[in-house]
N, C-alpha and C. Protein backbone atom coordinates (compact mmCIF):
# COMPACT_ATOMS: atom_id res chain seq x y z
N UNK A 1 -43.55 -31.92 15.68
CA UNK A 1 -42.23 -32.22 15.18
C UNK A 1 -41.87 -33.64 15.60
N UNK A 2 -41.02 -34.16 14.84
CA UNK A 2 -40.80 -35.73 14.85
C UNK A 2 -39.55 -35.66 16.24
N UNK A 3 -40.42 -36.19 17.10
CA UNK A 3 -39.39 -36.91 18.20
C UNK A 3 -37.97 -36.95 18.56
N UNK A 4 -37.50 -37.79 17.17
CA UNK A 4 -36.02 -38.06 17.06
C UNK A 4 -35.47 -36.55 16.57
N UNK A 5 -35.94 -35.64 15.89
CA UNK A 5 -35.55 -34.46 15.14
C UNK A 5 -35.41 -33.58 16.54
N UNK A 6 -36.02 -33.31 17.46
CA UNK A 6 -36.26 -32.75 18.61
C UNK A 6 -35.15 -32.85 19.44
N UNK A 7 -35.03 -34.52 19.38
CA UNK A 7 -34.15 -34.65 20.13
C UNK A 7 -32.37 -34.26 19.62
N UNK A 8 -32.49 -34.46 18.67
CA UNK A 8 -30.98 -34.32 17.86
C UNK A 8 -30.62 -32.78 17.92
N UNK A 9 -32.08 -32.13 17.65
CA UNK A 9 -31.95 -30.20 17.88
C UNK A 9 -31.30 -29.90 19.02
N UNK A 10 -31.58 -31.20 20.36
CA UNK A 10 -31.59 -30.44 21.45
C UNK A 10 -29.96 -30.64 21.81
N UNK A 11 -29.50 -31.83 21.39
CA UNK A 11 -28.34 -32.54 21.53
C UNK A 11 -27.65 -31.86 20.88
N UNK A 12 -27.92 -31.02 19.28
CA UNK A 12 -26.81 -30.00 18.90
C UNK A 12 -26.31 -29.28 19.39
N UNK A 13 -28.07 -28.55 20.23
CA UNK A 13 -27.56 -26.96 20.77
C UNK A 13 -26.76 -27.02 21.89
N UNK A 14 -26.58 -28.27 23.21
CA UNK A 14 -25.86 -28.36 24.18
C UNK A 14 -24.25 -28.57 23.45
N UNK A 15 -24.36 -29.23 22.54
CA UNK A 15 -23.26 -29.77 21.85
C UNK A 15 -22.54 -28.50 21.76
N UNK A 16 -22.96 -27.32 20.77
CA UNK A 16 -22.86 -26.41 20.92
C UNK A 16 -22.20 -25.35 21.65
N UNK A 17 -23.26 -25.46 22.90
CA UNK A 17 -22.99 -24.36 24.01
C UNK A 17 -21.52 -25.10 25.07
N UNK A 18 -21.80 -26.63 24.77
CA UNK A 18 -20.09 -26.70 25.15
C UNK A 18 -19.24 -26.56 24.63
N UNK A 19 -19.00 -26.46 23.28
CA UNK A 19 -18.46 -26.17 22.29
C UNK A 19 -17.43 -24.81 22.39
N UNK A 20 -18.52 -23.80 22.70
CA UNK A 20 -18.40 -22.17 23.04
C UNK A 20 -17.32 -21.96 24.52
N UNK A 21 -17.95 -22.81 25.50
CA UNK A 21 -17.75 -22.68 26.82
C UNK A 21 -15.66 -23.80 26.63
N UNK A 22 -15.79 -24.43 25.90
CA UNK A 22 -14.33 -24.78 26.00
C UNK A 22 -13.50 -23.46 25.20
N UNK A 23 -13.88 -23.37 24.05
CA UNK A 23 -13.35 -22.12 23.55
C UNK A 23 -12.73 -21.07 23.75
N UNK A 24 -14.09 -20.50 24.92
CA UNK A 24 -13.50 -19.20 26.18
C UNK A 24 -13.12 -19.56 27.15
N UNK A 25 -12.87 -21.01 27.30
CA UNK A 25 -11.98 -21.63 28.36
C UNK A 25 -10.27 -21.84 27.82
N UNK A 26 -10.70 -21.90 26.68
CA UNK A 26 -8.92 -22.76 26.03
C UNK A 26 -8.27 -20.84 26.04
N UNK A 27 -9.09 -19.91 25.34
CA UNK A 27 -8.78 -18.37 25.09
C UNK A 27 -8.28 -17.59 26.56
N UNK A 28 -9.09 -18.15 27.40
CA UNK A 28 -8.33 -18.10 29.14
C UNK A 28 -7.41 -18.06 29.28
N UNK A 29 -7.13 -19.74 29.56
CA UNK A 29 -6.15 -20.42 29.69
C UNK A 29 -5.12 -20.03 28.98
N UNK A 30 -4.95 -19.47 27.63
CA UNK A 30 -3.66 -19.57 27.10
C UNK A 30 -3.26 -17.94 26.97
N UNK A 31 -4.05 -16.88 27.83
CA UNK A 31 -3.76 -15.56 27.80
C UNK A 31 -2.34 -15.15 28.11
N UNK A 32 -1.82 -16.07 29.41
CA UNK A 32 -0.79 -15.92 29.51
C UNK A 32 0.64 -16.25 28.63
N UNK A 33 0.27 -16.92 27.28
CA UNK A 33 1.15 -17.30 26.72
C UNK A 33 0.72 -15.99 25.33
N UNK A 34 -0.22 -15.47 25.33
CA UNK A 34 0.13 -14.19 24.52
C UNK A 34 1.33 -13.55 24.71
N UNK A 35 1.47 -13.24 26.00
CA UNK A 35 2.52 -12.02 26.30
C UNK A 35 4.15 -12.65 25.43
N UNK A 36 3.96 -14.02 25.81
CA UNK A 36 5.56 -14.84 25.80
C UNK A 36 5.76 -14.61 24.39
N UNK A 37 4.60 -15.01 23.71
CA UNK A 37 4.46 -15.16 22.20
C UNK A 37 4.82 -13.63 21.78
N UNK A 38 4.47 -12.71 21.95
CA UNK A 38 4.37 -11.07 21.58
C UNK A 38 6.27 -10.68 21.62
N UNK A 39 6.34 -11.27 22.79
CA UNK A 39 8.09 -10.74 23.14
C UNK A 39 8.89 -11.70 22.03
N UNK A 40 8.43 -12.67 21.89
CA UNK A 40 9.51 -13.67 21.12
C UNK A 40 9.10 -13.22 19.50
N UNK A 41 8.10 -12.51 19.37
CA UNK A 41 7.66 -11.97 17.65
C UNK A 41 9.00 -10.76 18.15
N UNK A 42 8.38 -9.76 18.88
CA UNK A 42 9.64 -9.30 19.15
C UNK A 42 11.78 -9.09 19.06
N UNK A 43 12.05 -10.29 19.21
CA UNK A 43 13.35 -10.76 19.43
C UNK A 43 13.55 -11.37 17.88
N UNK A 44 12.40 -11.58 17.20
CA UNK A 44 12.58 -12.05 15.64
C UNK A 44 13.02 -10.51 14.72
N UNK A 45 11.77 -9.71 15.13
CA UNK A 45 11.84 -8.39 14.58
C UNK A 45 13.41 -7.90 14.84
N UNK A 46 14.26 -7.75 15.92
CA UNK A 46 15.48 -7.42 16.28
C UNK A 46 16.02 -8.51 15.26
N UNK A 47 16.43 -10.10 15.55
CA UNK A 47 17.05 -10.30 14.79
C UNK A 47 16.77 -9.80 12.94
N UNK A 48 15.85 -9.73 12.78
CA UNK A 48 15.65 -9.75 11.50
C UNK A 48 16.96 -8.31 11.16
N UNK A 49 16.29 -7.44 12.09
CA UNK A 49 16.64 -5.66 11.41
C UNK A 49 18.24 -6.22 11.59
N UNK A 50 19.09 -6.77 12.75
CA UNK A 50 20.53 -7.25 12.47
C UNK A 50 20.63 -8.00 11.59
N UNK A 51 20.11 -8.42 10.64
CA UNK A 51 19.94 -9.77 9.43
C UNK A 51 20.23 -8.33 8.20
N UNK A 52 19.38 -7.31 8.90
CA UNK A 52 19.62 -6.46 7.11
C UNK A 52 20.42 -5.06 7.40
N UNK A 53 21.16 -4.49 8.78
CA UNK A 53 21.71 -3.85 8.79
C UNK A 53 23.40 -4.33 9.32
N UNK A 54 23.87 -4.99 8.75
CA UNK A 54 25.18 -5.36 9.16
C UNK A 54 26.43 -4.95 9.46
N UNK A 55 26.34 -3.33 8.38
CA UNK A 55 27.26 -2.24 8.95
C UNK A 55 27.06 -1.69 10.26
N UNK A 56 25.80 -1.78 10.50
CA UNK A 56 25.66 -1.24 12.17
C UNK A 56 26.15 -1.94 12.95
N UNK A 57 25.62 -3.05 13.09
CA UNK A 57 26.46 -3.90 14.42
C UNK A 57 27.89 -4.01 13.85
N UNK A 58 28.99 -3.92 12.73
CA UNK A 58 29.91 -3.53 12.60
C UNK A 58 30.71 -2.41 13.26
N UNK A 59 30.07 -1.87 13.07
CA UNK A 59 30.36 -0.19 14.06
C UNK A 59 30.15 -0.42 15.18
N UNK A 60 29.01 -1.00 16.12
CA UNK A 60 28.95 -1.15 17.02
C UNK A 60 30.07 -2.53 18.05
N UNK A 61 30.52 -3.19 17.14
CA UNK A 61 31.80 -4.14 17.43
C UNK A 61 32.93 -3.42 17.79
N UNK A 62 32.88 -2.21 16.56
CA UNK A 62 34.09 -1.74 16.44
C UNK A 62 34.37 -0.69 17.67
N UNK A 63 33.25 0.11 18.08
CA UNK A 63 33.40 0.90 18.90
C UNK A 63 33.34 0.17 20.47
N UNK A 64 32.67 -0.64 20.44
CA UNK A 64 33.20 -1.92 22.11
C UNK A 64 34.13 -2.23 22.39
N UNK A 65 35.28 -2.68 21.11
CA UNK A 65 36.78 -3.07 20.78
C UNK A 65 37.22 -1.57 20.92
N UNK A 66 37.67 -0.39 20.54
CA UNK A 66 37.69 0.18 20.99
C UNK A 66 37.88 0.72 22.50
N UNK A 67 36.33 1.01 22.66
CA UNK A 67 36.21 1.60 24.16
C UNK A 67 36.70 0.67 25.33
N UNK A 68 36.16 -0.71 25.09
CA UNK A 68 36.51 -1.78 26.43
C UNK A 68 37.26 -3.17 25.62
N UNK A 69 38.64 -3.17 25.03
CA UNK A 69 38.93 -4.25 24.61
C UNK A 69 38.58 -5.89 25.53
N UNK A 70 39.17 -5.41 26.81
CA UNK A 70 39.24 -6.31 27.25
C UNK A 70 37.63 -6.97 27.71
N UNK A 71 37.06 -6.50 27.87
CA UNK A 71 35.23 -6.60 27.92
C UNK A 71 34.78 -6.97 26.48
N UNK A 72 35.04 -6.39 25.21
CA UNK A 72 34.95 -7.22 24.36
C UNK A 72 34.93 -7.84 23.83
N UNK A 73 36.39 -9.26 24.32
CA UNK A 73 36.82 -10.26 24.05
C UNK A 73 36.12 -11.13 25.34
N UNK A 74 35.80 -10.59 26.02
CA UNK A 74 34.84 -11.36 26.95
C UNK A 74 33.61 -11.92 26.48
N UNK A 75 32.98 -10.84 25.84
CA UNK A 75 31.58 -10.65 25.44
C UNK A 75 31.49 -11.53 24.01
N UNK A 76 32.49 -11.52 23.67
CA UNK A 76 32.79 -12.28 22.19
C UNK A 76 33.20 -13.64 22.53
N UNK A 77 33.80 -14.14 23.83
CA UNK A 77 34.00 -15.49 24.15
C UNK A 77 32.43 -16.02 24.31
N UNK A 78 31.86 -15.29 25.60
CA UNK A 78 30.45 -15.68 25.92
C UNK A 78 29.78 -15.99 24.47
N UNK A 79 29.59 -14.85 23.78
CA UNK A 79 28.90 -15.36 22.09
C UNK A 79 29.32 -16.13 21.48
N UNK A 80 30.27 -16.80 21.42
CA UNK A 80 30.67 -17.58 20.62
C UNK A 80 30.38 -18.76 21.41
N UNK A 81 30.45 -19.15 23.09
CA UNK A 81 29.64 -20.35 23.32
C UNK A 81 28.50 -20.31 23.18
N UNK A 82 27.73 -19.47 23.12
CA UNK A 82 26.01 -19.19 23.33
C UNK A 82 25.88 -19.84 21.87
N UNK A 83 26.79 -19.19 21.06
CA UNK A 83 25.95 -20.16 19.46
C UNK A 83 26.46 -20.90 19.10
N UNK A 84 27.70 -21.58 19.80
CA UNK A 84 27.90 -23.01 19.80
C UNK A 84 27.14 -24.35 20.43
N UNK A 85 26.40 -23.41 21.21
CA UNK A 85 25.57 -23.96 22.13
C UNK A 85 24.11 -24.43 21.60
N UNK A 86 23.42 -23.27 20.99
CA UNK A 86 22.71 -23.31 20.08
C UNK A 86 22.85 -24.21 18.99
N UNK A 87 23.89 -24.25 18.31
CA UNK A 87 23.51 -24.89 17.17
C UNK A 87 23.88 -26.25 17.51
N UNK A 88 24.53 -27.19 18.87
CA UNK A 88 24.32 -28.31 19.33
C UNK A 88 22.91 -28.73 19.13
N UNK A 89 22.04 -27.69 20.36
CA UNK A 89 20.59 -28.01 20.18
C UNK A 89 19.99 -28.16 19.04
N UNK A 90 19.80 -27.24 18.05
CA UNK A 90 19.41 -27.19 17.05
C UNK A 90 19.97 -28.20 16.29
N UNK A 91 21.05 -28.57 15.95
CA UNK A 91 21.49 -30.17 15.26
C UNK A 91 20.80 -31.30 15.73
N UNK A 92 20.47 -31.01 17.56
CA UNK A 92 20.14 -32.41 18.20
C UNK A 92 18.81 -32.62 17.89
N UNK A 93 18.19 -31.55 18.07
CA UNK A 93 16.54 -31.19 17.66
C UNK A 93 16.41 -31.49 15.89
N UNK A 94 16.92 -31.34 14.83
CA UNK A 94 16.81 -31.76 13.41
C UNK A 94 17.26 -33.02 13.49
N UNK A 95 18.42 -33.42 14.31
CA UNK A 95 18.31 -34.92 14.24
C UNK A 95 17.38 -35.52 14.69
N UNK A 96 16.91 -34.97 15.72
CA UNK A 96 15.27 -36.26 16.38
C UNK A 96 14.41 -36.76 15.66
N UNK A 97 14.63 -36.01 14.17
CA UNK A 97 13.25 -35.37 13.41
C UNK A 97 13.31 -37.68 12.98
């Protein structure tokens, strides 16, 4: 076999086998960000099902107002900074763009 061909075979297959060895190194390394990733598919799935059942969390407003007024106007101050808050970020973050 021609020399240079030998050599290029041999240079693939290491090429190769590091190739593999970063792979199941990067698949390691980022195991721990499965879990984060899994919970936050998660918290989409919730928002989504509140995206298409809106009479429920209706009822569920209604019966908080209800049972704990004064805890509900709490809980409704806190939400209302949390997504005022949010959509700062989110404006500041589309503006960076």
């Amino acid at each position: 076999m021609n020399p240079k061909l030998l050599e290029l075979a041999t240079r693939h297959g290491a090429l190769q086998a590091r190739i593999d060895e970063q792979r199941r190194l990067l698949a390691q390394h980022s195991m721990p960000l499965e879990a984060a990733l899994a919970r936050g598919d998660q918290v989409l799935k919730g928002v989504d099902w509140l995206k298409h059942h809106p009479a429920a969390v209706g009822v569920a407003v209604a019966v908080a107002v209800i049972a704990r007024p004064r805890r509900a106007v709490r809980w409704a101050r806190r939400g209302f900074f949390l997504w005022r808050g949010w959509q700062a970020v989110r404006n500041s973050l589309i503006g960076a763009r």
